[in-house]
Protein backbone atom coordinates (compact mmCIF):
# COMPACT_ATOMS: atom_id res chain seq x y z
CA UNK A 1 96.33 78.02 118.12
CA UNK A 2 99.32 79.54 119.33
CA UNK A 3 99.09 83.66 119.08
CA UNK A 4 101.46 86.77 119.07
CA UNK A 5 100.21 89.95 119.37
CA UNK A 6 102.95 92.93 118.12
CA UNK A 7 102.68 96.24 119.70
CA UNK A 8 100.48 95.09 122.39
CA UNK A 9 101.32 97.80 124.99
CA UNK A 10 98.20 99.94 123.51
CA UNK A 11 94.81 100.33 124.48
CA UNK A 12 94.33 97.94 121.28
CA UNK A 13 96.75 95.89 122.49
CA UNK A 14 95.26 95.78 125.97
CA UNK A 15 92.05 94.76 124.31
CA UNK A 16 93.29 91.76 122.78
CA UNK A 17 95.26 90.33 125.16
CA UNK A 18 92.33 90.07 127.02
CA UNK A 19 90.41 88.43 124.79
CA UNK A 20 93.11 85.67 123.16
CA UNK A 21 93.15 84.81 127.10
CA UNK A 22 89.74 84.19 127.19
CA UNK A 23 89.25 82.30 123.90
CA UNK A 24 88.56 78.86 124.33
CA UNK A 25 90.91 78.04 120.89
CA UNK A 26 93.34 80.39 121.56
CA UNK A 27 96.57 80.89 123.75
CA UNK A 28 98.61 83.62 123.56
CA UNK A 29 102.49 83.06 123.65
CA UNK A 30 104.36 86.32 122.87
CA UNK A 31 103.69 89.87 123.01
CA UNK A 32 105.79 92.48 121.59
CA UNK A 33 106.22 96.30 122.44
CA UNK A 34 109.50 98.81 121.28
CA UNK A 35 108.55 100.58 124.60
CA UNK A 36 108.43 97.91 126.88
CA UNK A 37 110.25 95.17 126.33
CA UNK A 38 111.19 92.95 129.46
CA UNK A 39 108.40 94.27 131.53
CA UNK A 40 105.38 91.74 132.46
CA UNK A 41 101.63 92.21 130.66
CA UNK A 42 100.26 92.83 134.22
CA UNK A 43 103.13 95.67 134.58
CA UNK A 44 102.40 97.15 131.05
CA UNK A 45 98.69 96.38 131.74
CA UNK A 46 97.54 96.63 135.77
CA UNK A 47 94.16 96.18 135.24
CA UNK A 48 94.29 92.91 133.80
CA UNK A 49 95.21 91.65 137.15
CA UNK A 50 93.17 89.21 137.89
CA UNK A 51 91.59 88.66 134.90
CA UNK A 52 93.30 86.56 133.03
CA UNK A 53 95.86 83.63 134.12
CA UNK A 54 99.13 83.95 136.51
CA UNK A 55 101.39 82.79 133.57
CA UNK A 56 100.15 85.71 131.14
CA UNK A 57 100.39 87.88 134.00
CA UNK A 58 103.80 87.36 134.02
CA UNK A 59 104.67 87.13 130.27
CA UNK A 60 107.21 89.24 129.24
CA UNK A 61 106.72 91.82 126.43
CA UNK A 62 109.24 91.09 123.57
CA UNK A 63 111.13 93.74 121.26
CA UNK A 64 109.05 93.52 118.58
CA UNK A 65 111.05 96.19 116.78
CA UNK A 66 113.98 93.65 116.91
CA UNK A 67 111.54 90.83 116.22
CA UNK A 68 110.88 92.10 112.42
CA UNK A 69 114.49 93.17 111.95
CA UNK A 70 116.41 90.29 111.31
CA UNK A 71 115.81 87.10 109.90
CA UNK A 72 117.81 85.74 112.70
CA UNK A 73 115.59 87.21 115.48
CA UNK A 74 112.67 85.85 114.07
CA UNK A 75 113.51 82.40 112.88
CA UNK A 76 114.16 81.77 116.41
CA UNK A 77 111.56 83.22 118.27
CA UNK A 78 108.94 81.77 115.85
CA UNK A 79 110.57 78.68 116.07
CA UNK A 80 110.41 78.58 119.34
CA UNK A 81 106.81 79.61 120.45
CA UNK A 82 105.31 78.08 117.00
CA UNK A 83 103.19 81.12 116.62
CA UNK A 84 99.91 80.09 114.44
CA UNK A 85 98.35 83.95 114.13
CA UNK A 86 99.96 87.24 114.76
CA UNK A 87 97.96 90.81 115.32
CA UNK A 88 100.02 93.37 114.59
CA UNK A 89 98.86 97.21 115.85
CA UNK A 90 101.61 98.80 114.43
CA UNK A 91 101.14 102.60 113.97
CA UNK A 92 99.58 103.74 110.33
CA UNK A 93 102.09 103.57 107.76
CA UNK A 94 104.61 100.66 109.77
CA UNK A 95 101.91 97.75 109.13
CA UNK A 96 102.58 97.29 105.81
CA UNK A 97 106.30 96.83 106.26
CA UNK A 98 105.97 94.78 109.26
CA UNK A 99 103.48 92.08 107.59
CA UNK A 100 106.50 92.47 104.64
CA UNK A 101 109.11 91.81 107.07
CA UNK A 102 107.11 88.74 108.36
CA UNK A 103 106.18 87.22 105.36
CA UNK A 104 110.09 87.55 104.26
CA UNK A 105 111.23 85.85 107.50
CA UNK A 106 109.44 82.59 106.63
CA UNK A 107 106.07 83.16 108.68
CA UNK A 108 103.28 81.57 107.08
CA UNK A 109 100.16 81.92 109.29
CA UNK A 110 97.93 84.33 109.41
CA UNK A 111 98.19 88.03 110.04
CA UNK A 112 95.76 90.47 110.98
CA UNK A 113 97.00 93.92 110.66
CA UNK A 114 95.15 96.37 113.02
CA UNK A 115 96.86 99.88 111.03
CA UNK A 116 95.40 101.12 107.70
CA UNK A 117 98.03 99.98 105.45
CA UNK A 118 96.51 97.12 103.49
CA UNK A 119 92.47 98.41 103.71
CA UNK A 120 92.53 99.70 100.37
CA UNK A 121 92.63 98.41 97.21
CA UNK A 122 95.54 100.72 95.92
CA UNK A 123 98.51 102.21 96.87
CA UNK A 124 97.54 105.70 95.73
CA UNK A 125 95.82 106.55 99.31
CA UNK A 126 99.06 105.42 101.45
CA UNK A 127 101.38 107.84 98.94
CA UNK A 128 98.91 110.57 98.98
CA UNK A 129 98.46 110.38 103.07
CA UNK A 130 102.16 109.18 103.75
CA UNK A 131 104.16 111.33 100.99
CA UNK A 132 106.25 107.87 100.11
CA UNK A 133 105.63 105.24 98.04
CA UNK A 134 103.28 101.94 99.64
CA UNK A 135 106.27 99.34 100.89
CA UNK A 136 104.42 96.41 99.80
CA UNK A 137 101.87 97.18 96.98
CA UNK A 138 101.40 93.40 95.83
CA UNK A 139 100.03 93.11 99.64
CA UNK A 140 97.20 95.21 99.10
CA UNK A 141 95.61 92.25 96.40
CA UNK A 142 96.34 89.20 98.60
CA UNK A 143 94.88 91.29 101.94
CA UNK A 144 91.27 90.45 102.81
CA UNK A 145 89.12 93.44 104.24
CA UNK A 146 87.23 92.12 106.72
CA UNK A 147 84.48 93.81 108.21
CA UNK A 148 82.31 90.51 108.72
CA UNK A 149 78.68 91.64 108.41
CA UNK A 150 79.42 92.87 104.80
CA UNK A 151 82.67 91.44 103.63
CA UNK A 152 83.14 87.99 106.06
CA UNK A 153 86.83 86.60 105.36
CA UNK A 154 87.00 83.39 103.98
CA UNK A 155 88.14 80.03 106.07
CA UNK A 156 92.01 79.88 105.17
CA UNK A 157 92.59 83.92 104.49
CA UNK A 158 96.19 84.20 105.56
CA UNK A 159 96.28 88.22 105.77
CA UNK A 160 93.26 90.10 107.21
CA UNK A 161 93.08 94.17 107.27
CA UNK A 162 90.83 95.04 110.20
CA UNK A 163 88.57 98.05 109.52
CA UNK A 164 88.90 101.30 111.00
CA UNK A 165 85.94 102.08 113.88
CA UNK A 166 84.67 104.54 112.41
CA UNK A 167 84.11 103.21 109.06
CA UNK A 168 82.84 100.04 110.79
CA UNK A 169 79.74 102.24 112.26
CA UNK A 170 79.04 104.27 109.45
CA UNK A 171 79.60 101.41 107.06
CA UNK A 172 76.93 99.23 109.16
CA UNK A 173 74.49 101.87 109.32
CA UNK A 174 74.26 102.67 105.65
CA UNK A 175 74.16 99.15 104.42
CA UNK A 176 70.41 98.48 104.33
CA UNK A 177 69.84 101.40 103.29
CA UNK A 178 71.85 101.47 99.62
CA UNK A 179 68.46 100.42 97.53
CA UNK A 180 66.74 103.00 99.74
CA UNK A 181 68.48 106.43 98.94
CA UNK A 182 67.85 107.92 95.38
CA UNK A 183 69.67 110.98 95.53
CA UNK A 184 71.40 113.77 97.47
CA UNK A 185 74.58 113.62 99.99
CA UNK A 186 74.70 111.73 103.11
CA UNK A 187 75.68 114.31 105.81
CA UNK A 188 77.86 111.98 108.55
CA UNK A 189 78.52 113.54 112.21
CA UNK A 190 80.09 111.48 114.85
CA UNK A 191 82.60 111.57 118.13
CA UNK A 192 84.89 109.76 119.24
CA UNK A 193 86.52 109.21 122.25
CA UNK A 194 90.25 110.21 123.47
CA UNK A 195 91.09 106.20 123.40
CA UNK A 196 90.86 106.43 119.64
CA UNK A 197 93.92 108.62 119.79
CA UNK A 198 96.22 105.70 121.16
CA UNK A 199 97.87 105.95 124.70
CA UNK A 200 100.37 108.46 123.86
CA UNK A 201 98.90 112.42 124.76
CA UNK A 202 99.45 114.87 122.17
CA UNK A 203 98.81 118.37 122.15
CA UNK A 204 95.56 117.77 119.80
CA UNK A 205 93.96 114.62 121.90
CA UNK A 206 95.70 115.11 125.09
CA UNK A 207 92.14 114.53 127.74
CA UNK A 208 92.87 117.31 130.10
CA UNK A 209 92.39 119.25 126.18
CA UNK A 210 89.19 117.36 125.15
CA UNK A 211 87.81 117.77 128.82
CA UNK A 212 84.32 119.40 128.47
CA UNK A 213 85.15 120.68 124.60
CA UNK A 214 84.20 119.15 121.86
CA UNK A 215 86.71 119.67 118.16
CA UNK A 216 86.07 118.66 114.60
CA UNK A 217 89.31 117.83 112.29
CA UNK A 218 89.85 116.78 109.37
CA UNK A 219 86.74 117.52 108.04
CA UNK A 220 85.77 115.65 104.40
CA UNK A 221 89.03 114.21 104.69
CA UNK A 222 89.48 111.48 107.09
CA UNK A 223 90.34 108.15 106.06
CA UNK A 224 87.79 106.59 107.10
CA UNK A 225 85.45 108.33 104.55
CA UNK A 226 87.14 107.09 101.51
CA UNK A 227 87.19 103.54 103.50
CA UNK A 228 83.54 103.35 103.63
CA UNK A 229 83.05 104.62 100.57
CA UNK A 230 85.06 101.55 99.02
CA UNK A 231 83.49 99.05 101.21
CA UNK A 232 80.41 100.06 99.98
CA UNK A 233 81.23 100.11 96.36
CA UNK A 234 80.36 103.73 95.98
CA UNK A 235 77.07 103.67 96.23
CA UNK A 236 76.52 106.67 98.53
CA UNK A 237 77.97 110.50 98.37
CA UNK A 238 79.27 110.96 101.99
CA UNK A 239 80.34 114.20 103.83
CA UNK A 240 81.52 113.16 106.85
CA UNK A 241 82.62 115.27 109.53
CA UNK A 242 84.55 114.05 112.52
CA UNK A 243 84.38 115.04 116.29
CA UNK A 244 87.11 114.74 119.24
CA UNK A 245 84.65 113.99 121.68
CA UNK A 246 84.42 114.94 125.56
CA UNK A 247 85.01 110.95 126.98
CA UNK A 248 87.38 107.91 126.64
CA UNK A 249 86.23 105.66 124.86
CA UNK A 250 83.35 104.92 122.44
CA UNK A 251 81.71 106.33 118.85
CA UNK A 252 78.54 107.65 118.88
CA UNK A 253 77.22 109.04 115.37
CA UNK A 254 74.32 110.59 113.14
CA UNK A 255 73.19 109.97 109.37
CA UNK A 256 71.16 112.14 107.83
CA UNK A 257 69.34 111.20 104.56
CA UNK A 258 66.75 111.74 102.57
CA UNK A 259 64.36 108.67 101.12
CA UNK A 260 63.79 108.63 97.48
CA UNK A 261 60.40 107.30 98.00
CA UNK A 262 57.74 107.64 101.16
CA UNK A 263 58.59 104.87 103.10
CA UNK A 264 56.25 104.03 106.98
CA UNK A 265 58.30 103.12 110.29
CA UNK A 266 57.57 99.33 109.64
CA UNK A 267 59.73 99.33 106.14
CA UNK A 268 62.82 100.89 107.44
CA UNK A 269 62.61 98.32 110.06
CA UNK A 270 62.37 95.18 108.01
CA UNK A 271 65.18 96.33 105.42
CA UNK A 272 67.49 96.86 108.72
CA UNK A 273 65.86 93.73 109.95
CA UNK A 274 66.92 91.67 107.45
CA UNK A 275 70.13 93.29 106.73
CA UNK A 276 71.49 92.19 109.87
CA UNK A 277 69.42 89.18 110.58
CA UNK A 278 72.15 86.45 112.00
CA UNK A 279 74.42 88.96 112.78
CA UNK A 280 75.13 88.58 116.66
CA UNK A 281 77.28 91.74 117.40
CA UNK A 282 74.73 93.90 115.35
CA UNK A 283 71.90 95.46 117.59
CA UNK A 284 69.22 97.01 116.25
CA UNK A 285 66.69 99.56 118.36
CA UNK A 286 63.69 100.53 116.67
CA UNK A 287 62.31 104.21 116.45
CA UNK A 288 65.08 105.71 118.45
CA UNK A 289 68.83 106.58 118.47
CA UNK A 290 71.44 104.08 120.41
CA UNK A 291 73.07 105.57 123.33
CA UNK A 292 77.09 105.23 123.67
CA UNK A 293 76.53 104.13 127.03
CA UNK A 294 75.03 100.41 126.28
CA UNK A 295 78.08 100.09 123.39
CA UNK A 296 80.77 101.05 125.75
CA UNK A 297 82.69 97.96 126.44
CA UNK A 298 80.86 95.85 124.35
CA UNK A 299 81.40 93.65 120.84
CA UNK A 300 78.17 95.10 119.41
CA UNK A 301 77.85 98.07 117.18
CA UNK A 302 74.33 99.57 117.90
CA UNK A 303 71.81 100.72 115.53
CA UNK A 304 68.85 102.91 115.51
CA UNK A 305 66.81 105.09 113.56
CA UNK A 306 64.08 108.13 113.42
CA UNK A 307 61.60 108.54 110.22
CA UNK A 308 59.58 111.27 109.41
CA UNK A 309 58.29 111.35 106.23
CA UNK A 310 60.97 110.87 103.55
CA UNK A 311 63.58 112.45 106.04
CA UNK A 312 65.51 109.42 107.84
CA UNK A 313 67.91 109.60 111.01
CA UNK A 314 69.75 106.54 111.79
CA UNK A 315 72.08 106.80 114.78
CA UNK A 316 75.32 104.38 115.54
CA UNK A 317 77.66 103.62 118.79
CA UNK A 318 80.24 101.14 119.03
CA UNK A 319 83.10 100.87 121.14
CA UNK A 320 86.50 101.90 119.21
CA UNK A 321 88.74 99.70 121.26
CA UNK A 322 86.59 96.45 120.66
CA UNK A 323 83.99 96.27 117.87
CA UNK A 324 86.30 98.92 116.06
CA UNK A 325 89.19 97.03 116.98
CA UNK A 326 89.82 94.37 119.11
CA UNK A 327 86.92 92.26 118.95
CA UNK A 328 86.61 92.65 115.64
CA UNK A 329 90.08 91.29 115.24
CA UNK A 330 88.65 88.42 117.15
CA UNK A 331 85.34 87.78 114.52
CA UNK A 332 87.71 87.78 111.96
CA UNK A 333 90.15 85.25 113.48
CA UNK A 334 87.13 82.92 113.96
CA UNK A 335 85.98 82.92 110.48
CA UNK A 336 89.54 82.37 109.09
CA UNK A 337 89.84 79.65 111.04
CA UNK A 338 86.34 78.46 110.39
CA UNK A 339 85.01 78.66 113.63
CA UNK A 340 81.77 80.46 114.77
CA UNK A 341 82.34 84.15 114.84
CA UNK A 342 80.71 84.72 118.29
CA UNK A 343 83.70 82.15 120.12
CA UNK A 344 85.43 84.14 123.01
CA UNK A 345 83.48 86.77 122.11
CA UNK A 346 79.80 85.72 123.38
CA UNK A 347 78.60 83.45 126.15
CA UNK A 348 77.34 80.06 124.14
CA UNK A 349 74.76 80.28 126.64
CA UNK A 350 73.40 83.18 124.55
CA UNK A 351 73.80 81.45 121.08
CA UNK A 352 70.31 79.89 121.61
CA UNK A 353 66.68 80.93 120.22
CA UNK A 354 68.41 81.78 116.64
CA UNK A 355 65.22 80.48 115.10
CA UNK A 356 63.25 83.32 116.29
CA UNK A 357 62.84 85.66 113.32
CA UNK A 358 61.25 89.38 112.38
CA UNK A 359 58.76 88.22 110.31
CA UNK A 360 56.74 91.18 108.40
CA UNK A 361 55.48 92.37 112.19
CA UNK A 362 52.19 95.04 110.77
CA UNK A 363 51.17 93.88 107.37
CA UNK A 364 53.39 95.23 104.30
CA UNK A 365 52.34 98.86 103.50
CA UNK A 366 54.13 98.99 100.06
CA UNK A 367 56.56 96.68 97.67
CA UNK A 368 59.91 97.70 98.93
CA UNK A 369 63.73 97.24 97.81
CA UNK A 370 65.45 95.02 100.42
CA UNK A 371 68.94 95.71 100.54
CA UNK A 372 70.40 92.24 100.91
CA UNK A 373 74.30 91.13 101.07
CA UNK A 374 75.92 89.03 98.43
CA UNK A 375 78.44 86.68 101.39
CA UNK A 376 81.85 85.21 98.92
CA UNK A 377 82.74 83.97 102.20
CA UNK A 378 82.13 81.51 104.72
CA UNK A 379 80.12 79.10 103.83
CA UNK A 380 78.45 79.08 106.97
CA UNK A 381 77.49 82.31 107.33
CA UNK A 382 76.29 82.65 103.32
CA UNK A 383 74.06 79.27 104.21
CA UNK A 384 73.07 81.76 107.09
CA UNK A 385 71.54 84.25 105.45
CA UNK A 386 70.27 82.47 102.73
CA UNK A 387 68.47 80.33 104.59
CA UNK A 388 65.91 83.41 105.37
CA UNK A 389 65.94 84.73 101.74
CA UNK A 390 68.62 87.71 101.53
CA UNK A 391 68.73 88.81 98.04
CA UNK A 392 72.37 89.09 96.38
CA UNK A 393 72.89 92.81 96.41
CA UNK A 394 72.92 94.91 93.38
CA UNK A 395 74.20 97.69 92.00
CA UNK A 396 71.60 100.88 93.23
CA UNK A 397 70.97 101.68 89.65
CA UNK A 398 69.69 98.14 88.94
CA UNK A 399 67.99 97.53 92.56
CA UNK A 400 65.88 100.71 92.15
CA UNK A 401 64.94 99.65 88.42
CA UNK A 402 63.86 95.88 89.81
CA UNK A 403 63.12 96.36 93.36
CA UNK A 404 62.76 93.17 95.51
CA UNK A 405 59.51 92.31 96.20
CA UNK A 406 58.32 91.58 99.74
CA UNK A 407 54.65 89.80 99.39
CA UNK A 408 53.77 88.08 103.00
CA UNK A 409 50.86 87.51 104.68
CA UNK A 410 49.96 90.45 107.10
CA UNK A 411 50.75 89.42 110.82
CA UNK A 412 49.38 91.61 113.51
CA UNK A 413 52.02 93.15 115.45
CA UNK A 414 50.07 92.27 118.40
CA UNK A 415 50.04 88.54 117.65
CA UNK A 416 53.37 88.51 117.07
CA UNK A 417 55.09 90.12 120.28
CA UNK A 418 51.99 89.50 122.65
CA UNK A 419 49.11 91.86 123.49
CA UNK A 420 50.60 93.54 126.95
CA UNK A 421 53.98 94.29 125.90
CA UNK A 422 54.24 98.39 124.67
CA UNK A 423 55.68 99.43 121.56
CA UNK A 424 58.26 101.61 124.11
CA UNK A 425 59.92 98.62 125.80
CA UNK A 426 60.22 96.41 122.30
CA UNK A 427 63.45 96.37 120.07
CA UNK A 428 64.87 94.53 117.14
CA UNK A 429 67.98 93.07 118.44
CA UNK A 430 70.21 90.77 115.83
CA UNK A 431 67.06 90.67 113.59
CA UNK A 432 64.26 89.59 115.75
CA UNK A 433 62.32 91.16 118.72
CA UNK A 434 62.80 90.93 121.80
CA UNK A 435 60.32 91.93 124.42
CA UNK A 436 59.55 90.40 127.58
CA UNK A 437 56.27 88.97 126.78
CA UNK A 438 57.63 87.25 122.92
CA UNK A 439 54.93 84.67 122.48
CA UNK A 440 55.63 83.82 118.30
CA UNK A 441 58.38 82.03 117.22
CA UNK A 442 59.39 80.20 113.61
């Protein structure tokens, strides 16, 4: 499949050139900047030397700017590279007019549009944030949000909005736990580094500025709120309160909530457990809060928790450039094209030992709601998760009225991970434990 990424001169863009070139389906054939056009990737991009191929190294940024402009222009250039996919990381507000311009032009692959443009369901947001009308509202319905662990695009989806990074941490972390919460806000802290900014300083983000400070802004009124908030079908009341944080790259956030029931460590790690059992770029650590440093340069997004009594803690940390952006991009690519989500992304080496499972580990202390996902997607990955008995989600109202029964035969915890390995060095990683000393499996 033959690729074009648009605005590639980013940190974004940087991301993804890196990982088209090392995507086994993939080869990348054009990359466009306004900035740089005529300079080389490895000129734009210096640390990619070496790490990807000589003739990318010496690919030549196109004017994207000029690409979209005329009919002309692009008729040509597509013609000539026979571009299958493009990624577009236009700036907020110019992706929905450059997926327009494309789709005017003639292009008829697919289009994954990296800006916030086409995330929500109507144009209200864009006129209320922008102060003009949305340039393509009838985009918005054919646009596919794809944030694959909840809402997997669909083999064949032509035009893919990529989520924002930090609705795709907060968005993960609250999942499982919709059946869960009763009542009361969810009170949302979390930083982000200067990356998340883009590569141009201003006065607000510049580093030398963020150096050893740390700034909240727009406070109950970032985006990204009102993005999780319709990903998750309004099922939770979120404050959320965002921080410039003091390093370059990365998201590391806090939930706070409070259970509507009293719930023992062993529940909130089954419902998690399940949530995100098959979900390779999903990490789970029990009993304890991620640290940014593992997620850093990583596809995962990590997730932990703390529990006492009804009071529940559950921590996040993803990298912004890559499972926020970049390789998220990538997942999404894969499933449109029906391919496994993990290619170019994962080792295959590591794609083994699926069938080991977290199975009930401690005996069942209480009937508890499982907050399952309802997958309209790929077939593959609904056959996935129904193959280990996800429930189609509910609405809250009706999940707390009818919760989900979970009857299974008590296993020792012991038995199940092996009688010398200490709680301390155990954690749930994409659904099952890992340990040293794993004796069980299905």
């Amino acid at each position: 499949m033959r690729v074009g990424i648009f605005h590639g001169a980013g940190y974004v863009g940087r991301e993804l050139i890196k990982l088209v070139a090392g995507h086994p389906r993939l080869c990348l054939h054009l990359v466009g900047s306004s900035s740089f056009e005529g300079l080389s990737v490895i000129a734009v991009h210096p640390g990619l030397r070496g790490k990807i191929s000589a003739r990318l190294e010496s690919l030549q940024f196109f004017g994207s700017t000029a690409l979209v402009a005329s009919s002309g222009t692009f008729a040509a250039v597509a013609a000539e590279q026979g571009l299958d996919v493009i990624i577009s990381c236009a700036r907020h507000g110019s992706g929905a007019s450059e997926v327009e311009t494309l789709r005017k032009n003639g292009f008829q692959g697919l289009i994954i549009d990296m800006s916030a443009d086409l995330r929500f369901r109507t144009p209200e947001h864009f006129e209320e944030r922008f102060g003009r009308p949305h340039p393509a509202p009838h985009l918005l319905q054919e646009a596919k949000y794809g944030l694959p662990e909840i809402h997997p695009v669909s083999p064949g989806t032509s035009l893919i909005a990529n989520p924002g990074c930090f609705a795709t941490g907060i968005a993960l972390a609250l999942k499982p736990l919709e059946n869960l919460i009763t009542e009361g806000p969810v009170g949302i802290t979390a930083l982000t580094g200067a990356s998340g900014s883009g590569s141009i300083p201003l006065p607000s983000t510049h580093f030398p500025d963020r150096d050893g400070n740390v700034r909240s802004y727009k406070v109950l009124e970032h985006d990204h709120e009102q993005e999780v908030i319709q990903c998750l079908d309004g099922a939770f009341d979120i404050s959320f309160v965002p921080v410039s944080g003091p390093f370059s790259r990365g998201i590391w956030g806090s939930i706070h909530v409070s259970l509507g029931e009293d719930y023992c460590p062993d529940d909130v790690a089954r419902v998690f457990s399940r949530a995100y059992f098959g979900s390779p770029f999903v990490r789970l650590w029990e009993a304890e809060l991620p640290q940014l440093h593992f997620s850093v340069n990583t596809p995962f997004c990590d997730l932990g928790w703390k529990l006492a009594g009804r009071k529940l803690v559950v921590g996040f940390a993803l990298d912004n450039l890559l499972k926020g952006a970049a390789s998220q991009a990538i997942q999404n690519l894969n499933l449109s094209l029906g391919l496994d989500e993990r290619l170019g992304l994962l080792p295959e080496s590591t794609w083994e030992g699926e069938k080991v499972r977290f199975d009930n580990p401690g005996g069942v202390q209480k009937e508890i709601p499982v907050a399952g996902t309802s997958f309209s997607g790929s077939a593959a990955i609904a056959n996935r998760h129904r193959s280990v008995g996800t429930p189609t989600r509910k609405s809250p109202v009706s999940s707390r009225k009818s919760p989900v029964s979970v009857k299974k035969t008590p296993v020792s915890l012991k038995k199940f991970v092996g009688s010398k390995t200490s709680m301390k060095s155990r954690h749930i990683i994409n659904g099952r434990y890992r340990s040293k000393r794993v004796k069980a499996v299905m």
